[in-house]
C-alpha atoms as a PDB file:
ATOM      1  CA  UNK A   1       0.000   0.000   0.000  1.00  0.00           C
ATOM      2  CA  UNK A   2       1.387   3.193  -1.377  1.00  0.00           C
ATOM      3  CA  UNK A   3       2.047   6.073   1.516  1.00  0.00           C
ATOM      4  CA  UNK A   4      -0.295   8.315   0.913  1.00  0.00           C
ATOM      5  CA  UNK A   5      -2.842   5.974   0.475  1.00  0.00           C
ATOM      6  CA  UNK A   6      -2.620   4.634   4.083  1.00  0.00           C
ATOM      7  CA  UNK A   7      -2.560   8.525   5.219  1.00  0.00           C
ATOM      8  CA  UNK A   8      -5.909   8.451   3.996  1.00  0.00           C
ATOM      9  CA  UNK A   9      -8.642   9.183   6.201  1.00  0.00           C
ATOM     10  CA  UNK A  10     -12.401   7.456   5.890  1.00  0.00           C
ATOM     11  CA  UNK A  11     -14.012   7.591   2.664  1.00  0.00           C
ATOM     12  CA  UNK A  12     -18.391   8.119   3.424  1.00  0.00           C
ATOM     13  CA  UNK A  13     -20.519   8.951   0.632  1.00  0.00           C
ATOM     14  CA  UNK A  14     -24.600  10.520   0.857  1.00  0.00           C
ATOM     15  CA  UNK A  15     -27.031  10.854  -1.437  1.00  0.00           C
ATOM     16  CA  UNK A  16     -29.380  14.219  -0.465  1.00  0.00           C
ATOM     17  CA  UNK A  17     -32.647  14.542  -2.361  1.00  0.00           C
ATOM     18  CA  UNK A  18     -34.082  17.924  -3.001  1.00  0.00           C
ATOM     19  CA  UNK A  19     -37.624  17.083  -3.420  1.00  0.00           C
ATOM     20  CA  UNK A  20     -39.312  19.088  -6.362  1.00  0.00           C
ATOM     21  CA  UNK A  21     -36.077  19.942  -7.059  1.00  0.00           C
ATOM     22  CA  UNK A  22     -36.070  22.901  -4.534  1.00  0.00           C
ATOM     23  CA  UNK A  23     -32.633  23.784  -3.318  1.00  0.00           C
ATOM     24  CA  UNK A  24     -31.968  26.770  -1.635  1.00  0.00           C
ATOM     25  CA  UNK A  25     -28.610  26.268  -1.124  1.00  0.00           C
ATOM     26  CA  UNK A  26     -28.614  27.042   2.565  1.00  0.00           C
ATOM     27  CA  UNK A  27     -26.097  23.963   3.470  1.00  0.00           C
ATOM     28  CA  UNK A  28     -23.663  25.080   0.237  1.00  0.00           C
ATOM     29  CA  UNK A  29     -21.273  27.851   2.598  1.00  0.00           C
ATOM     30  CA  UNK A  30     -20.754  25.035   4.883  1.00  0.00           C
ATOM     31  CA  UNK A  31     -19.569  22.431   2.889  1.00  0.00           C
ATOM     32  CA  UNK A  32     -16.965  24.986   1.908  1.00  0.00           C
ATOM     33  CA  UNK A  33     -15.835  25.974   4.974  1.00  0.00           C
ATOM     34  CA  UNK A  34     -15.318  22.098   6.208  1.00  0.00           C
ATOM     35  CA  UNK A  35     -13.183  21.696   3.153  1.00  0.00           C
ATOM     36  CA  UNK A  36     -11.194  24.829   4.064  1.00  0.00           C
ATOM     37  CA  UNK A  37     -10.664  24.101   7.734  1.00  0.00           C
ATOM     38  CA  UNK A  38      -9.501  20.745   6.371  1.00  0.00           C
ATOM     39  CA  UNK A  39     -12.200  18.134   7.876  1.00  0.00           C
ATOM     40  CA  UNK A  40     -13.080  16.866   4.412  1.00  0.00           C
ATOM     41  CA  UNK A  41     -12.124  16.498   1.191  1.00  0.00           C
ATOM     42  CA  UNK A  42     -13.704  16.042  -1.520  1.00  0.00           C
ATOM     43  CA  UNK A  43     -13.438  13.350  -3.640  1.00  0.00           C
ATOM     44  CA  UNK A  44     -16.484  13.788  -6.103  1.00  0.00           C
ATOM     45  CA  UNK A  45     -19.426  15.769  -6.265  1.00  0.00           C
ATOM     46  CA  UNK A  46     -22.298  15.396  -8.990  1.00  0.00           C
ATOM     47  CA  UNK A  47     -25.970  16.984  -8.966  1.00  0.00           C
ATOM     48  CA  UNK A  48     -28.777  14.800 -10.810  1.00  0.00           C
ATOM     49  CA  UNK A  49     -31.829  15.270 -11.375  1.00  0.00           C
ATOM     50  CA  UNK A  50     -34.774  12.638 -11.946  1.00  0.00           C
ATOM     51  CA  UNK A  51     -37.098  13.661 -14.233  1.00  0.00           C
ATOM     52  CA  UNK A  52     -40.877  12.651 -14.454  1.00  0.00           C
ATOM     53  CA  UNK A  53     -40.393  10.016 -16.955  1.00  0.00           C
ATOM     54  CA  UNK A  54     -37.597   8.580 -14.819  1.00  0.00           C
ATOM     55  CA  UNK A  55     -34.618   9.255 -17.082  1.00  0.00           C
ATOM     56  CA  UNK A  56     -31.285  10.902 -14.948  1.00  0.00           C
ATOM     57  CA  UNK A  57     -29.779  13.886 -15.932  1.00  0.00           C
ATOM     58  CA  UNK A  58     -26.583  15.623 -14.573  1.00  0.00           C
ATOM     59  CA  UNK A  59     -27.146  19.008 -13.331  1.00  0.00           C
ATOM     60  CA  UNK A  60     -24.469  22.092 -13.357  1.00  0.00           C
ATOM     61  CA  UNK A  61     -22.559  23.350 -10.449  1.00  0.00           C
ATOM     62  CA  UNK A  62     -22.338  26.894 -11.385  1.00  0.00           C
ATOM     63  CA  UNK A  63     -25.865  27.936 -10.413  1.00  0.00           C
ATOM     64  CA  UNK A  64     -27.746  25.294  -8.340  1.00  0.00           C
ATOM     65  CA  UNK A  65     -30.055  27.124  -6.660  1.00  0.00           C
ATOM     66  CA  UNK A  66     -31.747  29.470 -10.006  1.00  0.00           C
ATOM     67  CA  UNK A  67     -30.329  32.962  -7.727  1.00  0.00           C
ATOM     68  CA  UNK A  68     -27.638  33.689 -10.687  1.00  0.00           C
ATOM     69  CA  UNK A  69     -24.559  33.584  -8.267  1.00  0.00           C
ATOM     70  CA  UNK A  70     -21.875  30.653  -8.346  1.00  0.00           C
ATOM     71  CA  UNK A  71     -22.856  28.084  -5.731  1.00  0.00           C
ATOM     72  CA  UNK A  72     -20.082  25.516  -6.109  1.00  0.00           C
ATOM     73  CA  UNK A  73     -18.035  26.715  -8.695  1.00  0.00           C
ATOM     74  CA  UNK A  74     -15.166  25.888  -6.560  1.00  0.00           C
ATOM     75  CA  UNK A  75     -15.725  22.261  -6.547  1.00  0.00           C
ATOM     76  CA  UNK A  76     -16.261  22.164 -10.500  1.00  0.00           C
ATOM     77  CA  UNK A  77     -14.407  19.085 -11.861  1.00  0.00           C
ATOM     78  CA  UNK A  78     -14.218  17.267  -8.528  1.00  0.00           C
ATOM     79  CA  UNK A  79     -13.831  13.456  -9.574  1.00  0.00           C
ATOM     80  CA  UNK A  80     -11.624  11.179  -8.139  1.00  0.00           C
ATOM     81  CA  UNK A  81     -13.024   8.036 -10.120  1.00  0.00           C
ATOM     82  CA  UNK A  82     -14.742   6.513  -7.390  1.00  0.00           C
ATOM     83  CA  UNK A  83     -18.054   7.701  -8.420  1.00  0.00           C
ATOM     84  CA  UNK A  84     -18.737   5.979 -11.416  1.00  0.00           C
ATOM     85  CA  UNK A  85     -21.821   6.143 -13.969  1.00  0.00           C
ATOM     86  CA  UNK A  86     -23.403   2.474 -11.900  1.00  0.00           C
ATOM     87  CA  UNK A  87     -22.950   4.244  -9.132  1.00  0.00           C
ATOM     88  CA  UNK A  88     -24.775   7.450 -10.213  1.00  0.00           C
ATOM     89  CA  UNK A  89     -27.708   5.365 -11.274  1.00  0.00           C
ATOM     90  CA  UNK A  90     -28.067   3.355  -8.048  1.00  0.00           C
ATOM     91  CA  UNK A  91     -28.789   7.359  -6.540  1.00  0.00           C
ATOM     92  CA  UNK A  92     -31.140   8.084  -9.673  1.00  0.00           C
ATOM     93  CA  UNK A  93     -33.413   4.940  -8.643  1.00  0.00           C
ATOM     94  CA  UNK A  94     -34.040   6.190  -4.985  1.00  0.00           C
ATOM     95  CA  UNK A  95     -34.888   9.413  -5.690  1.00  0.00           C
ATOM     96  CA  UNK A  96     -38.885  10.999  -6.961  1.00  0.00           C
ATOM     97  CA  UNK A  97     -39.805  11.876 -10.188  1.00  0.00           C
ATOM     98  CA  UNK A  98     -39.141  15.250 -10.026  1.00  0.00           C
ATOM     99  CA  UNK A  99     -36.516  15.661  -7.482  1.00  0.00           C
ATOM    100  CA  UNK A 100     -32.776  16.529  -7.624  1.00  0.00           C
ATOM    101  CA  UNK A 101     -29.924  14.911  -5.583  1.00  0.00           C
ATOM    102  CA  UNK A 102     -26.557  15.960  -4.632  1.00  0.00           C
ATOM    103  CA  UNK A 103     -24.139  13.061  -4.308  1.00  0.00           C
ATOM    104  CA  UNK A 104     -21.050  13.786  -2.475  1.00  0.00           C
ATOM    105  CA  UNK A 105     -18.024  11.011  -1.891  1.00  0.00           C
ATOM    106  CA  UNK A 106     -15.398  12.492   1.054  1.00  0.00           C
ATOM    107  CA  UNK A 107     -12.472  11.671   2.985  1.00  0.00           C
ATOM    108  CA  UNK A 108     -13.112  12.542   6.429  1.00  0.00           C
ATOM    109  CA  UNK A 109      -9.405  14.407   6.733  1.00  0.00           C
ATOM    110  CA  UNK A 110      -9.754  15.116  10.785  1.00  0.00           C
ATOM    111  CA  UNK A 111      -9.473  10.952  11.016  1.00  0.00           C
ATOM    112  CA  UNK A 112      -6.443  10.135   8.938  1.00  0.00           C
ATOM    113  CA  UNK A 113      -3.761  10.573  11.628  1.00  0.00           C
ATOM    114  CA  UNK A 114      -5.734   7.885  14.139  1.00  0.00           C
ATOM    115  CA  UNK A 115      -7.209   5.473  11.030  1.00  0.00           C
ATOM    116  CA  UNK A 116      -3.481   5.762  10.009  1.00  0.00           C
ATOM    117  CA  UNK A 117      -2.064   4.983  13.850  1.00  0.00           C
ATOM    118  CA  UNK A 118      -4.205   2.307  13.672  1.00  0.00           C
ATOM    119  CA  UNK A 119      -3.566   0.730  10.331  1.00  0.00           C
ATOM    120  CA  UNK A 120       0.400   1.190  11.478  1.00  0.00           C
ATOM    121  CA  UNK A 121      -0.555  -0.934  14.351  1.00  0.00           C
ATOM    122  CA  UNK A 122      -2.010  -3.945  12.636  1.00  0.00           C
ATOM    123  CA  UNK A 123      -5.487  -2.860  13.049  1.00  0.00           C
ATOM    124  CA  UNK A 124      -8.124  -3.488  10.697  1.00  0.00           C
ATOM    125  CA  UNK A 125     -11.786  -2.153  10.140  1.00  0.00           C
ATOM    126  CA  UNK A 126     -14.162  -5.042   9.774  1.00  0.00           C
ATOM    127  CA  UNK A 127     -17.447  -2.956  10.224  1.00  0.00           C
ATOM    128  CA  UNK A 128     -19.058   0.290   9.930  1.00  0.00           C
ATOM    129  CA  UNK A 129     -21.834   2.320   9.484  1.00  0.00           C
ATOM    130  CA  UNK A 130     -24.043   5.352  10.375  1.00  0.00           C
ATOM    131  CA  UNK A 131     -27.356   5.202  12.726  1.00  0.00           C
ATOM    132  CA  UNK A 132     -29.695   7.716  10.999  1.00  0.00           C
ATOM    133  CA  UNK A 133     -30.651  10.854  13.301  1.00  0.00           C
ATOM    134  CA  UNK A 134     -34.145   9.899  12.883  1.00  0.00           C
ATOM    135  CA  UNK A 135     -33.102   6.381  14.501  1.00  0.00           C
ATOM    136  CA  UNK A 136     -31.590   8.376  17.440  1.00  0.00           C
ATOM    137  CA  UNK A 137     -34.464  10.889  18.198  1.00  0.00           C
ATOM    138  CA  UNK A 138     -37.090   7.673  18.154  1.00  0.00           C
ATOM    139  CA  UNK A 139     -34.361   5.681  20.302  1.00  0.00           C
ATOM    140  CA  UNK A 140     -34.192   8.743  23.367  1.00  0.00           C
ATOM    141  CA  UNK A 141     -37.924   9.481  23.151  1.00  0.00           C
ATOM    142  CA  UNK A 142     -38.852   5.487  23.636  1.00  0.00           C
ATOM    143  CA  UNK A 143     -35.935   5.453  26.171  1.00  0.00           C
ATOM    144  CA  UNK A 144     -37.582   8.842  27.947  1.00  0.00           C
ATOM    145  CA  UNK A 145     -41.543   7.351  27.772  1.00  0.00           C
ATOM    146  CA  UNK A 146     -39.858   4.184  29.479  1.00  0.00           C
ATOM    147  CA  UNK A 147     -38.380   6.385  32.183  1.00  0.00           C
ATOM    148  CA  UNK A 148     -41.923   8.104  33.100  1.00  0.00           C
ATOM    149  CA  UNK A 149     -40.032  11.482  31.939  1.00  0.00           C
END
């Protein structure tokens, strides 16, 4: 395994759906300023759109959100190769007629010295995964009805 490569931090992915295609762009200026404090980086960025006969379409990052200002001009041409046409069409099925999707692939930066420490010491991952905030929310309210609280 080349250096860099076991420098690298996690590598997550997310597919966000805009349904009706409404984005305001509201999350945009801070998925900038985690790349420039150097949490992530990323790896590829692509905006579909699935329209209401079901075909997939890419979608421009100059002007997402229809205000005529440059929402992620900065990231324009962000592809790494992991994202791959497959991959883009797997995020097409899930989403509505009608809606858009942003699909991001980052490293998570702020863990490559400890996933690196750990790799250096013979450790391996063998699982992982996220637990959906919805999942948590419905977890502390049955946990809080059980209490009496």
């Amino acid at each position: 395994m080349s250096d860099e490569l076991n420098e690298t931090g996690p590598i997550d992915y997310i597919v966000v759906e805009f349904p009706g295609s409404r984005m305001t762009g509201e999350g945009l200026p801070l998925l900038v300023d985690l790349v420039d404090r150097g949490i992530i980086r990323i790896l590829d960025l692509v905006f579909i759109r699935k329209e209401t006969d079901g075909s997939i379409t890419g979608i421009e990052l100059a002007d997402l959100t229809g205000d005529g200002l440059l929402d992620l001009a900065v990231f324009e041409g962000a592809s790494s190769g992991l994202l791959d046409e497959g991959d883009v069409a797997d995020a097409g099925a899930v989403l509505a007629p009608g809606s858009s999707a942003g699909i991001l692939v980052y490293e998570n930066v702020w863990a490559a010295p400890f996933a690196a420490a750990l790799r250096r010491g013979g450790g391996r991952l063998v699982a992982d995964g996220r637990i959906p905030v919805q999942a948590v929310l419905a977890s502390l309210e049955a946990a809080e009805g059980k209490d009496g609280s």
